[in-house]
PDB file of N, CA and C in Angstrom:
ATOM      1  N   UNK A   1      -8.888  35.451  15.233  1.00  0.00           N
ATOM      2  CA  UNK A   1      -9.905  34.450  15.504  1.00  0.00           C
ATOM      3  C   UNK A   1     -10.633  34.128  14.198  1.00  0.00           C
ATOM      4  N   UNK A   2     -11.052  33.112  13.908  1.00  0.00           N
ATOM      5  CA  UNK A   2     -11.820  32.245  12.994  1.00  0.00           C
ATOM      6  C   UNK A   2     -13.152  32.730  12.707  1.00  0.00           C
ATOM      7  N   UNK A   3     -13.854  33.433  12.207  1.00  0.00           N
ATOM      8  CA  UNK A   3     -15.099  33.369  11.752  1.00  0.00           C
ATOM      9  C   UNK A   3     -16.163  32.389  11.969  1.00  0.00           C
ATOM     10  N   UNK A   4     -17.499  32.252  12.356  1.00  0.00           N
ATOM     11  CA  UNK A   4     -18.113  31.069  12.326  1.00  0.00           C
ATOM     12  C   UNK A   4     -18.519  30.242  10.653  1.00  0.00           C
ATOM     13  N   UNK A   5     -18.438  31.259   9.629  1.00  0.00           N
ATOM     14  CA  UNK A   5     -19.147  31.249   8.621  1.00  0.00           C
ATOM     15  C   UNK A   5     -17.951  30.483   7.704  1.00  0.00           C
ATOM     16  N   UNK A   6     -16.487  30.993   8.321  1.00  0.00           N
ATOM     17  CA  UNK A   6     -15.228  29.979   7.839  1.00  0.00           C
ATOM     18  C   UNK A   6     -15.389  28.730   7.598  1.00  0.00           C
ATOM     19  N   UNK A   7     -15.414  28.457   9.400  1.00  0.00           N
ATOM     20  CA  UNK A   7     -15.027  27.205  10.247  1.00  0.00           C
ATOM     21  C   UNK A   7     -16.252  26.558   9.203  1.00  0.00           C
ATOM     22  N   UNK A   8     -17.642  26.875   9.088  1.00  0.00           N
ATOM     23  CA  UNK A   8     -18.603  25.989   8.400  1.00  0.00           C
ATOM     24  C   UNK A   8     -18.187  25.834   6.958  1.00  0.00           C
ATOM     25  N   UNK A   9     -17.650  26.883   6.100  1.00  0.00           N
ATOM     26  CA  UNK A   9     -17.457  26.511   5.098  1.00  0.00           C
ATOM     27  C   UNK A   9     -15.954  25.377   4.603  1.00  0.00           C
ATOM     28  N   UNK A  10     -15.241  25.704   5.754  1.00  0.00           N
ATOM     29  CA  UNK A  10     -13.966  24.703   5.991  1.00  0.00           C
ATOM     30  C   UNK A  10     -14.741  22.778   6.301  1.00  0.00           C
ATOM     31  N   UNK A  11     -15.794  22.873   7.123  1.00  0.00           N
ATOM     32  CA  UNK A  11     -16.170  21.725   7.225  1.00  0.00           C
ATOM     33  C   UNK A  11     -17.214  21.131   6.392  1.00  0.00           C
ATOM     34  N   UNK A  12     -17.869  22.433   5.440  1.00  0.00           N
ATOM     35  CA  UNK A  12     -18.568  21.751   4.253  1.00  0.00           C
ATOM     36  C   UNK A  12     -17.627  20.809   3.297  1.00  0.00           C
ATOM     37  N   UNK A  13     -16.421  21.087   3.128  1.00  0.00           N
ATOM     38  CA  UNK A  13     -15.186  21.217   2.129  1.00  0.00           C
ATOM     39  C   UNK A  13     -14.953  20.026   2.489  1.00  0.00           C
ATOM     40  N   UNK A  14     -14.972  19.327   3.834  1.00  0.00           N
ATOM     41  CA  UNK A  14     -14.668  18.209   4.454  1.00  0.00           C
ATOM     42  C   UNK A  14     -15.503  17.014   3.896  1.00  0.00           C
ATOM     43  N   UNK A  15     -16.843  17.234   3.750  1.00  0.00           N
ATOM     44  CA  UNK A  15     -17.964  16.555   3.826  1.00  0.00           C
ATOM     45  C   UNK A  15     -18.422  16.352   2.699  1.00  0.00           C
ATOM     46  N   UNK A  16     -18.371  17.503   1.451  1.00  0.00           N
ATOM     47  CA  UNK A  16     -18.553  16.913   0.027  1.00  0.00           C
ATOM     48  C   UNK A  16     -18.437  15.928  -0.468  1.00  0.00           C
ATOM     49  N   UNK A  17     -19.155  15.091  -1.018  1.00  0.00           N
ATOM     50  CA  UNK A  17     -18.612  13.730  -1.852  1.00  0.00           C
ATOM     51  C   UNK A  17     -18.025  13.734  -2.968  1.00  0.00           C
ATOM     52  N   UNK A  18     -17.330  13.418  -3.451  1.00  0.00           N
ATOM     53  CA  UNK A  18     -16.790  13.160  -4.573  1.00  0.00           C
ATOM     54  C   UNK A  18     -17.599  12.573  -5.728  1.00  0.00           C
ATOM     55  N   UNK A  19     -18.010  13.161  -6.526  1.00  0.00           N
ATOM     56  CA  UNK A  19     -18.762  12.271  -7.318  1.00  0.00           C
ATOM     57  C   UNK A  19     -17.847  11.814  -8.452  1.00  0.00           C
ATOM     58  N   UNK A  20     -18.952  10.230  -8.864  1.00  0.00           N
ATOM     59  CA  UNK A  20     -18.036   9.235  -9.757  1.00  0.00           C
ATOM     60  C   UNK A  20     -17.779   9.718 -11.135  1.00  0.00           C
ATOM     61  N   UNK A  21     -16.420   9.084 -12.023  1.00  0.00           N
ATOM     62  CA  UNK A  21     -16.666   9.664 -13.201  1.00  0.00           C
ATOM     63  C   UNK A  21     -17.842   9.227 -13.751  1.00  0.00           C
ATOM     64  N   UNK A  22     -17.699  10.420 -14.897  1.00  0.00           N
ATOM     65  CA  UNK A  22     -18.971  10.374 -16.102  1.00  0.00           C
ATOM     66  C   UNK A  22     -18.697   9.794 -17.254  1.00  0.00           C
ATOM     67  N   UNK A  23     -17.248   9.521 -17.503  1.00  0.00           N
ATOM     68  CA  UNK A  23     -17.058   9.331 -18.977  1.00  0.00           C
ATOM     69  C   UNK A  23     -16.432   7.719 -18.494  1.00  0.00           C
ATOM     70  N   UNK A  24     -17.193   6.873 -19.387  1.00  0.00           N
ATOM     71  CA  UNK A  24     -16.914   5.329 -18.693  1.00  0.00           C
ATOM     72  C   UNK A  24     -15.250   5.463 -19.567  1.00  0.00           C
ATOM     73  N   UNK A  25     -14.318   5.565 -20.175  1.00  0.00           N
ATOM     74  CA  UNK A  25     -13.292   5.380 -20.139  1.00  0.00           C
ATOM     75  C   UNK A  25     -12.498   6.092 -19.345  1.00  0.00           C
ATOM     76  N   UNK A  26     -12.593   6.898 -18.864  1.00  0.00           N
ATOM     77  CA  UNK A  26     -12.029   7.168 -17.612  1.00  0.00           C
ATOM     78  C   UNK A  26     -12.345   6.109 -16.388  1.00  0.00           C
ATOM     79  N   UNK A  27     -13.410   5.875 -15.921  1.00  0.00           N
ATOM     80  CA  UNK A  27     -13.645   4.609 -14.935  1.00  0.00           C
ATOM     81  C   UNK A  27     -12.784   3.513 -15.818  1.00  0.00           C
ATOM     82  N   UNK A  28     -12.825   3.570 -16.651  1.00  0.00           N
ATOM     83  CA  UNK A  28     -11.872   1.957 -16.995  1.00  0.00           C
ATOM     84  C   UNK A  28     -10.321   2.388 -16.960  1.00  0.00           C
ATOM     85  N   UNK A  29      -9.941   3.319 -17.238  1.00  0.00           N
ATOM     86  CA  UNK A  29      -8.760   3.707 -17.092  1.00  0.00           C
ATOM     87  C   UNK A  29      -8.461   3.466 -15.157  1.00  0.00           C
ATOM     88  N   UNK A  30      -8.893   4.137 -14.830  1.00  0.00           N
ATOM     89  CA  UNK A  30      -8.991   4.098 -12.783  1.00  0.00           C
ATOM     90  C   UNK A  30      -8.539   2.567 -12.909  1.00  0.00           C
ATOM     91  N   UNK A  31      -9.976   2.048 -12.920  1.00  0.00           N
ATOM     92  CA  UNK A  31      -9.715   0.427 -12.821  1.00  0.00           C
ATOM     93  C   UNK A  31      -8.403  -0.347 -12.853  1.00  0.00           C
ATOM     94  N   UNK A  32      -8.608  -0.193 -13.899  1.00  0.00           N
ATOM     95  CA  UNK A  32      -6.934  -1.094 -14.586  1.00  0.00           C
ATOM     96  C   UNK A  32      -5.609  -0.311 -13.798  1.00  0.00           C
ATOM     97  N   UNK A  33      -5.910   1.344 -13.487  1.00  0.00           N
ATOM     98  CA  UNK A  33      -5.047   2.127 -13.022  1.00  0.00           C
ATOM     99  C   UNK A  33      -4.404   1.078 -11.436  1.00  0.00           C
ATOM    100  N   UNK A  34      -5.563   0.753 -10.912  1.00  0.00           N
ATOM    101  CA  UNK A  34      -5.738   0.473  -9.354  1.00  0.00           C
ATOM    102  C   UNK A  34      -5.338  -0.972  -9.679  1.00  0.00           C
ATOM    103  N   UNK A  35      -5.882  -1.676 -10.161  1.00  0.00           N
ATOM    104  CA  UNK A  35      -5.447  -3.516 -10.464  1.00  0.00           C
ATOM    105  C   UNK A  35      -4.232  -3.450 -10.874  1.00  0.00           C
ATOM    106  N   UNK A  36      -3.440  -2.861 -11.603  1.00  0.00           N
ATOM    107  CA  UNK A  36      -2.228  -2.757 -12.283  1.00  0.00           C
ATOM    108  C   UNK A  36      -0.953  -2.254 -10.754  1.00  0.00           C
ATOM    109  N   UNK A  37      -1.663  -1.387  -9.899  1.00  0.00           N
ATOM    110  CA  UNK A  37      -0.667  -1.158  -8.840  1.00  0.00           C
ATOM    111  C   UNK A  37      -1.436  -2.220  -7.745  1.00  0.00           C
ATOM    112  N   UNK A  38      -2.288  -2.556  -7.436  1.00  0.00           N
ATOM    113  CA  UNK A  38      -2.495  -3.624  -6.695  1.00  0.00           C
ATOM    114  C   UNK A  38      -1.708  -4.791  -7.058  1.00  0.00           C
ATOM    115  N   UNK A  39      -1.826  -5.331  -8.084  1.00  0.00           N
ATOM    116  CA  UNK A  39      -1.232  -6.895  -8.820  1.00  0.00           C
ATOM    117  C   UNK A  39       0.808  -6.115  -8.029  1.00  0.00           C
ATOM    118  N   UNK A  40       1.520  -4.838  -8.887  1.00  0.00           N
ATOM    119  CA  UNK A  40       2.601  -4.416  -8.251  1.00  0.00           C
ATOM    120  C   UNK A  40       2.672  -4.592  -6.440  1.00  0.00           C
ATOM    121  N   UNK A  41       1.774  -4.196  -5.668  1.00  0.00           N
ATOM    122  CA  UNK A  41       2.236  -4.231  -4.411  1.00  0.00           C
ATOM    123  C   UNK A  41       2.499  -5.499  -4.366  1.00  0.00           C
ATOM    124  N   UNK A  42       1.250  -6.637  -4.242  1.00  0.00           N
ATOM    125  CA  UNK A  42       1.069  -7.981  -3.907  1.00  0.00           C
ATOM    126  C   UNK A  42       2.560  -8.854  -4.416  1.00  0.00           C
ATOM    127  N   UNK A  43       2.928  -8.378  -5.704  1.00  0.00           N
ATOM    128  CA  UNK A  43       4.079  -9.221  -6.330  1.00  0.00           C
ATOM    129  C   UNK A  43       5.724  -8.326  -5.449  1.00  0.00           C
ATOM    130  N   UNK A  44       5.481  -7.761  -5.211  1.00  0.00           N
ATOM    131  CA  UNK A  44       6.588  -6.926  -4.354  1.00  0.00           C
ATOM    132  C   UNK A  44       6.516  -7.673  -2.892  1.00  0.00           C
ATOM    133  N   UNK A  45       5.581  -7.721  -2.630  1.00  0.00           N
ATOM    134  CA  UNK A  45       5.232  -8.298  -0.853  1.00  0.00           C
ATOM    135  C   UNK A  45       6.235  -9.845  -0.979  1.00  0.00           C
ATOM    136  N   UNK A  46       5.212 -10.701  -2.288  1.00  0.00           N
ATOM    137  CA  UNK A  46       5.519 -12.025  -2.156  1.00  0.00           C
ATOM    138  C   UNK A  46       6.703 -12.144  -2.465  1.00  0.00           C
ATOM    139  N   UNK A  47       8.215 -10.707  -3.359  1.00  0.00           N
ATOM    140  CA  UNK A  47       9.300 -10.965  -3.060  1.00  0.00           C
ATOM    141  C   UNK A  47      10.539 -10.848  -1.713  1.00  0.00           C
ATOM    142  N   UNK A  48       9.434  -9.708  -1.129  1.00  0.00           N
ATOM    143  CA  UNK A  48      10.080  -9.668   0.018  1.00  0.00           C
ATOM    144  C   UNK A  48      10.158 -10.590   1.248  1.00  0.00           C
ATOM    145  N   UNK A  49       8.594 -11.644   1.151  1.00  0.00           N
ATOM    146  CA  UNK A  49       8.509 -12.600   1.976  1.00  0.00           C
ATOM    147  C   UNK A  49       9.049 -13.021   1.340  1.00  0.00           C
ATOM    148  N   UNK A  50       9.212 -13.786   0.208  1.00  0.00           N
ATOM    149  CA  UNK A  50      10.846 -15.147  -0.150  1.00  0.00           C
ATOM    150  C   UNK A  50      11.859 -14.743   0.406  1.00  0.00           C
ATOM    151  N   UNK A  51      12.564 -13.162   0.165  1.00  0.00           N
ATOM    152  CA  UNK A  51      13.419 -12.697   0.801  1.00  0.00           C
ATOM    153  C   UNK A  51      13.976 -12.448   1.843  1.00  0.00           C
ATOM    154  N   UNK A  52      12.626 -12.782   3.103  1.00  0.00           N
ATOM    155  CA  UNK A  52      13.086 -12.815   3.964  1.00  0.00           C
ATOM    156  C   UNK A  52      13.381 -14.244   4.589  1.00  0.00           C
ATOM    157  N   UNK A  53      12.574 -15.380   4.245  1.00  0.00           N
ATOM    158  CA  UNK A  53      12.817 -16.674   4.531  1.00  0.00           C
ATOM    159  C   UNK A  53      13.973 -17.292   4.200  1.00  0.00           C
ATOM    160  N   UNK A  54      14.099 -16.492   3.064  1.00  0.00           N
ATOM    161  CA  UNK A  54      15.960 -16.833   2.702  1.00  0.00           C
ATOM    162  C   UNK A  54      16.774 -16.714   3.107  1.00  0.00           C
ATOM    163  N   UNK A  55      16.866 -15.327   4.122  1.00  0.00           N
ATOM    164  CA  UNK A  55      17.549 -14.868   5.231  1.00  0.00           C
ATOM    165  C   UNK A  55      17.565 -15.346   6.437  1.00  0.00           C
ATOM    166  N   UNK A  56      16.320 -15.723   6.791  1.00  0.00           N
ATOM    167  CA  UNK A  56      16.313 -16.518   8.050  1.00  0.00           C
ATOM    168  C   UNK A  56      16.845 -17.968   7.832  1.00  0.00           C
ATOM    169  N   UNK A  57      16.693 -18.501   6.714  1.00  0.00           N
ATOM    170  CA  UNK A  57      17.250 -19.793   6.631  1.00  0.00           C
ATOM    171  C   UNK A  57      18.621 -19.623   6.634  1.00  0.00           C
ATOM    172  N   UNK A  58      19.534 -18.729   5.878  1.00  0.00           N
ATOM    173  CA  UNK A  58      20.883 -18.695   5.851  1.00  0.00           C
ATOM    174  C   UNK A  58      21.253 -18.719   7.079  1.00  0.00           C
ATOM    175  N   UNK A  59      20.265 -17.366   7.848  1.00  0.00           N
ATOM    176  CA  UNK A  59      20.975 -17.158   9.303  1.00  0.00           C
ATOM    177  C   UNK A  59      20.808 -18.652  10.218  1.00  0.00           C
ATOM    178  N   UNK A  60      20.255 -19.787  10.115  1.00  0.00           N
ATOM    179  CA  UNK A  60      20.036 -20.647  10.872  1.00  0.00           C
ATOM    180  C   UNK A  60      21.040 -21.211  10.352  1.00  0.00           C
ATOM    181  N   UNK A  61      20.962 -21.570   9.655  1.00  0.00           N
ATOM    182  CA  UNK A  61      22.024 -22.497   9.178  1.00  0.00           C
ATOM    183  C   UNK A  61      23.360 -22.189   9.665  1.00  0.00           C
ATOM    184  N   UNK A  62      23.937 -20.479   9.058  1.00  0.00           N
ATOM    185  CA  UNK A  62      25.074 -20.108   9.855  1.00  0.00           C
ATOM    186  C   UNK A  62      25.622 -20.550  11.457  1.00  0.00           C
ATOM    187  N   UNK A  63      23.821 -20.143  11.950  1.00  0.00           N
ATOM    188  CA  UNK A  63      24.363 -20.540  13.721  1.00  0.00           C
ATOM    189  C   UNK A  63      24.065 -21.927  14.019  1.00  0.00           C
ATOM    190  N   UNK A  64      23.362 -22.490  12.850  1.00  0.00           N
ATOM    191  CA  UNK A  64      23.903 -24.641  13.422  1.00  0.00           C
ATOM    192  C   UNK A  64      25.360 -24.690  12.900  1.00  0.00           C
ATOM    193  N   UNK A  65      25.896 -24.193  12.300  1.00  0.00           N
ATOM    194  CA  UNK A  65      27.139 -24.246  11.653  1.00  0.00           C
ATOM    195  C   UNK A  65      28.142 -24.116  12.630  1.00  0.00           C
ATOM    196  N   UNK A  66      27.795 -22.623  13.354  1.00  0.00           N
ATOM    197  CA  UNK A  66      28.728 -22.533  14.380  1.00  0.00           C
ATOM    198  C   UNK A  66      28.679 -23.014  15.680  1.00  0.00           C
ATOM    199  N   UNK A  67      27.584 -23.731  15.932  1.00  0.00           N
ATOM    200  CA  UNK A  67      27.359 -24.842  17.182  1.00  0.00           C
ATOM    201  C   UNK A  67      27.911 -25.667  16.937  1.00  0.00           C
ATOM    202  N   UNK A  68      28.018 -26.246  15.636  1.00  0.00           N
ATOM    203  CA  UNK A  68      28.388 -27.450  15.183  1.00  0.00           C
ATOM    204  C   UNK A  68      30.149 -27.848  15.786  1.00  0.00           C
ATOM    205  N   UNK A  69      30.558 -26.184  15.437  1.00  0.00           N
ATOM    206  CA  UNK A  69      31.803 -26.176  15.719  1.00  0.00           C
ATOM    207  C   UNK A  69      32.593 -26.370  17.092  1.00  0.00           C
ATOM    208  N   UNK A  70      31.733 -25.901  17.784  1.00  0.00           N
ATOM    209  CA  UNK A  70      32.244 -25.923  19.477  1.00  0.00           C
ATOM    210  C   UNK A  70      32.543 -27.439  19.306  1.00  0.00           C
TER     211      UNK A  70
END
């Protein structure tokens, strides 16, 4: 069984804040860290949406193609 004095120090551990850096080039490093993989997701997204419209267009086209044929 768990201790009470655990369980509280397990949920202090929870609850601490994080405090911000101190040394402003480190905060500028973060920054650019986070904008640099943000700008990456966003440009990844907007290839996968082209990528997929491309696909759906082929696939339409394929099946007017093969209506066409009957």
């Amino acid at each position: 069984m768990v201790s009470a004095s655990r369980i509280v120090d397990n949920l202090w551990a929870m609850t601490t804040p994080v405090r911000p850096v101190r040394r402003p080039a480190m905060a500028r490093w973060v920054r650019t860290s986070v904008r640099v993989s943000t700008d990456d997701v966003a440009s990844s997204r907007t290839r996968i949406d082209g990528w997929m419209r491309t696909a759906r267009a082929s696939e339409q086209l394929a099946f007017a193609r093969a209506e066409a044929s009957f």
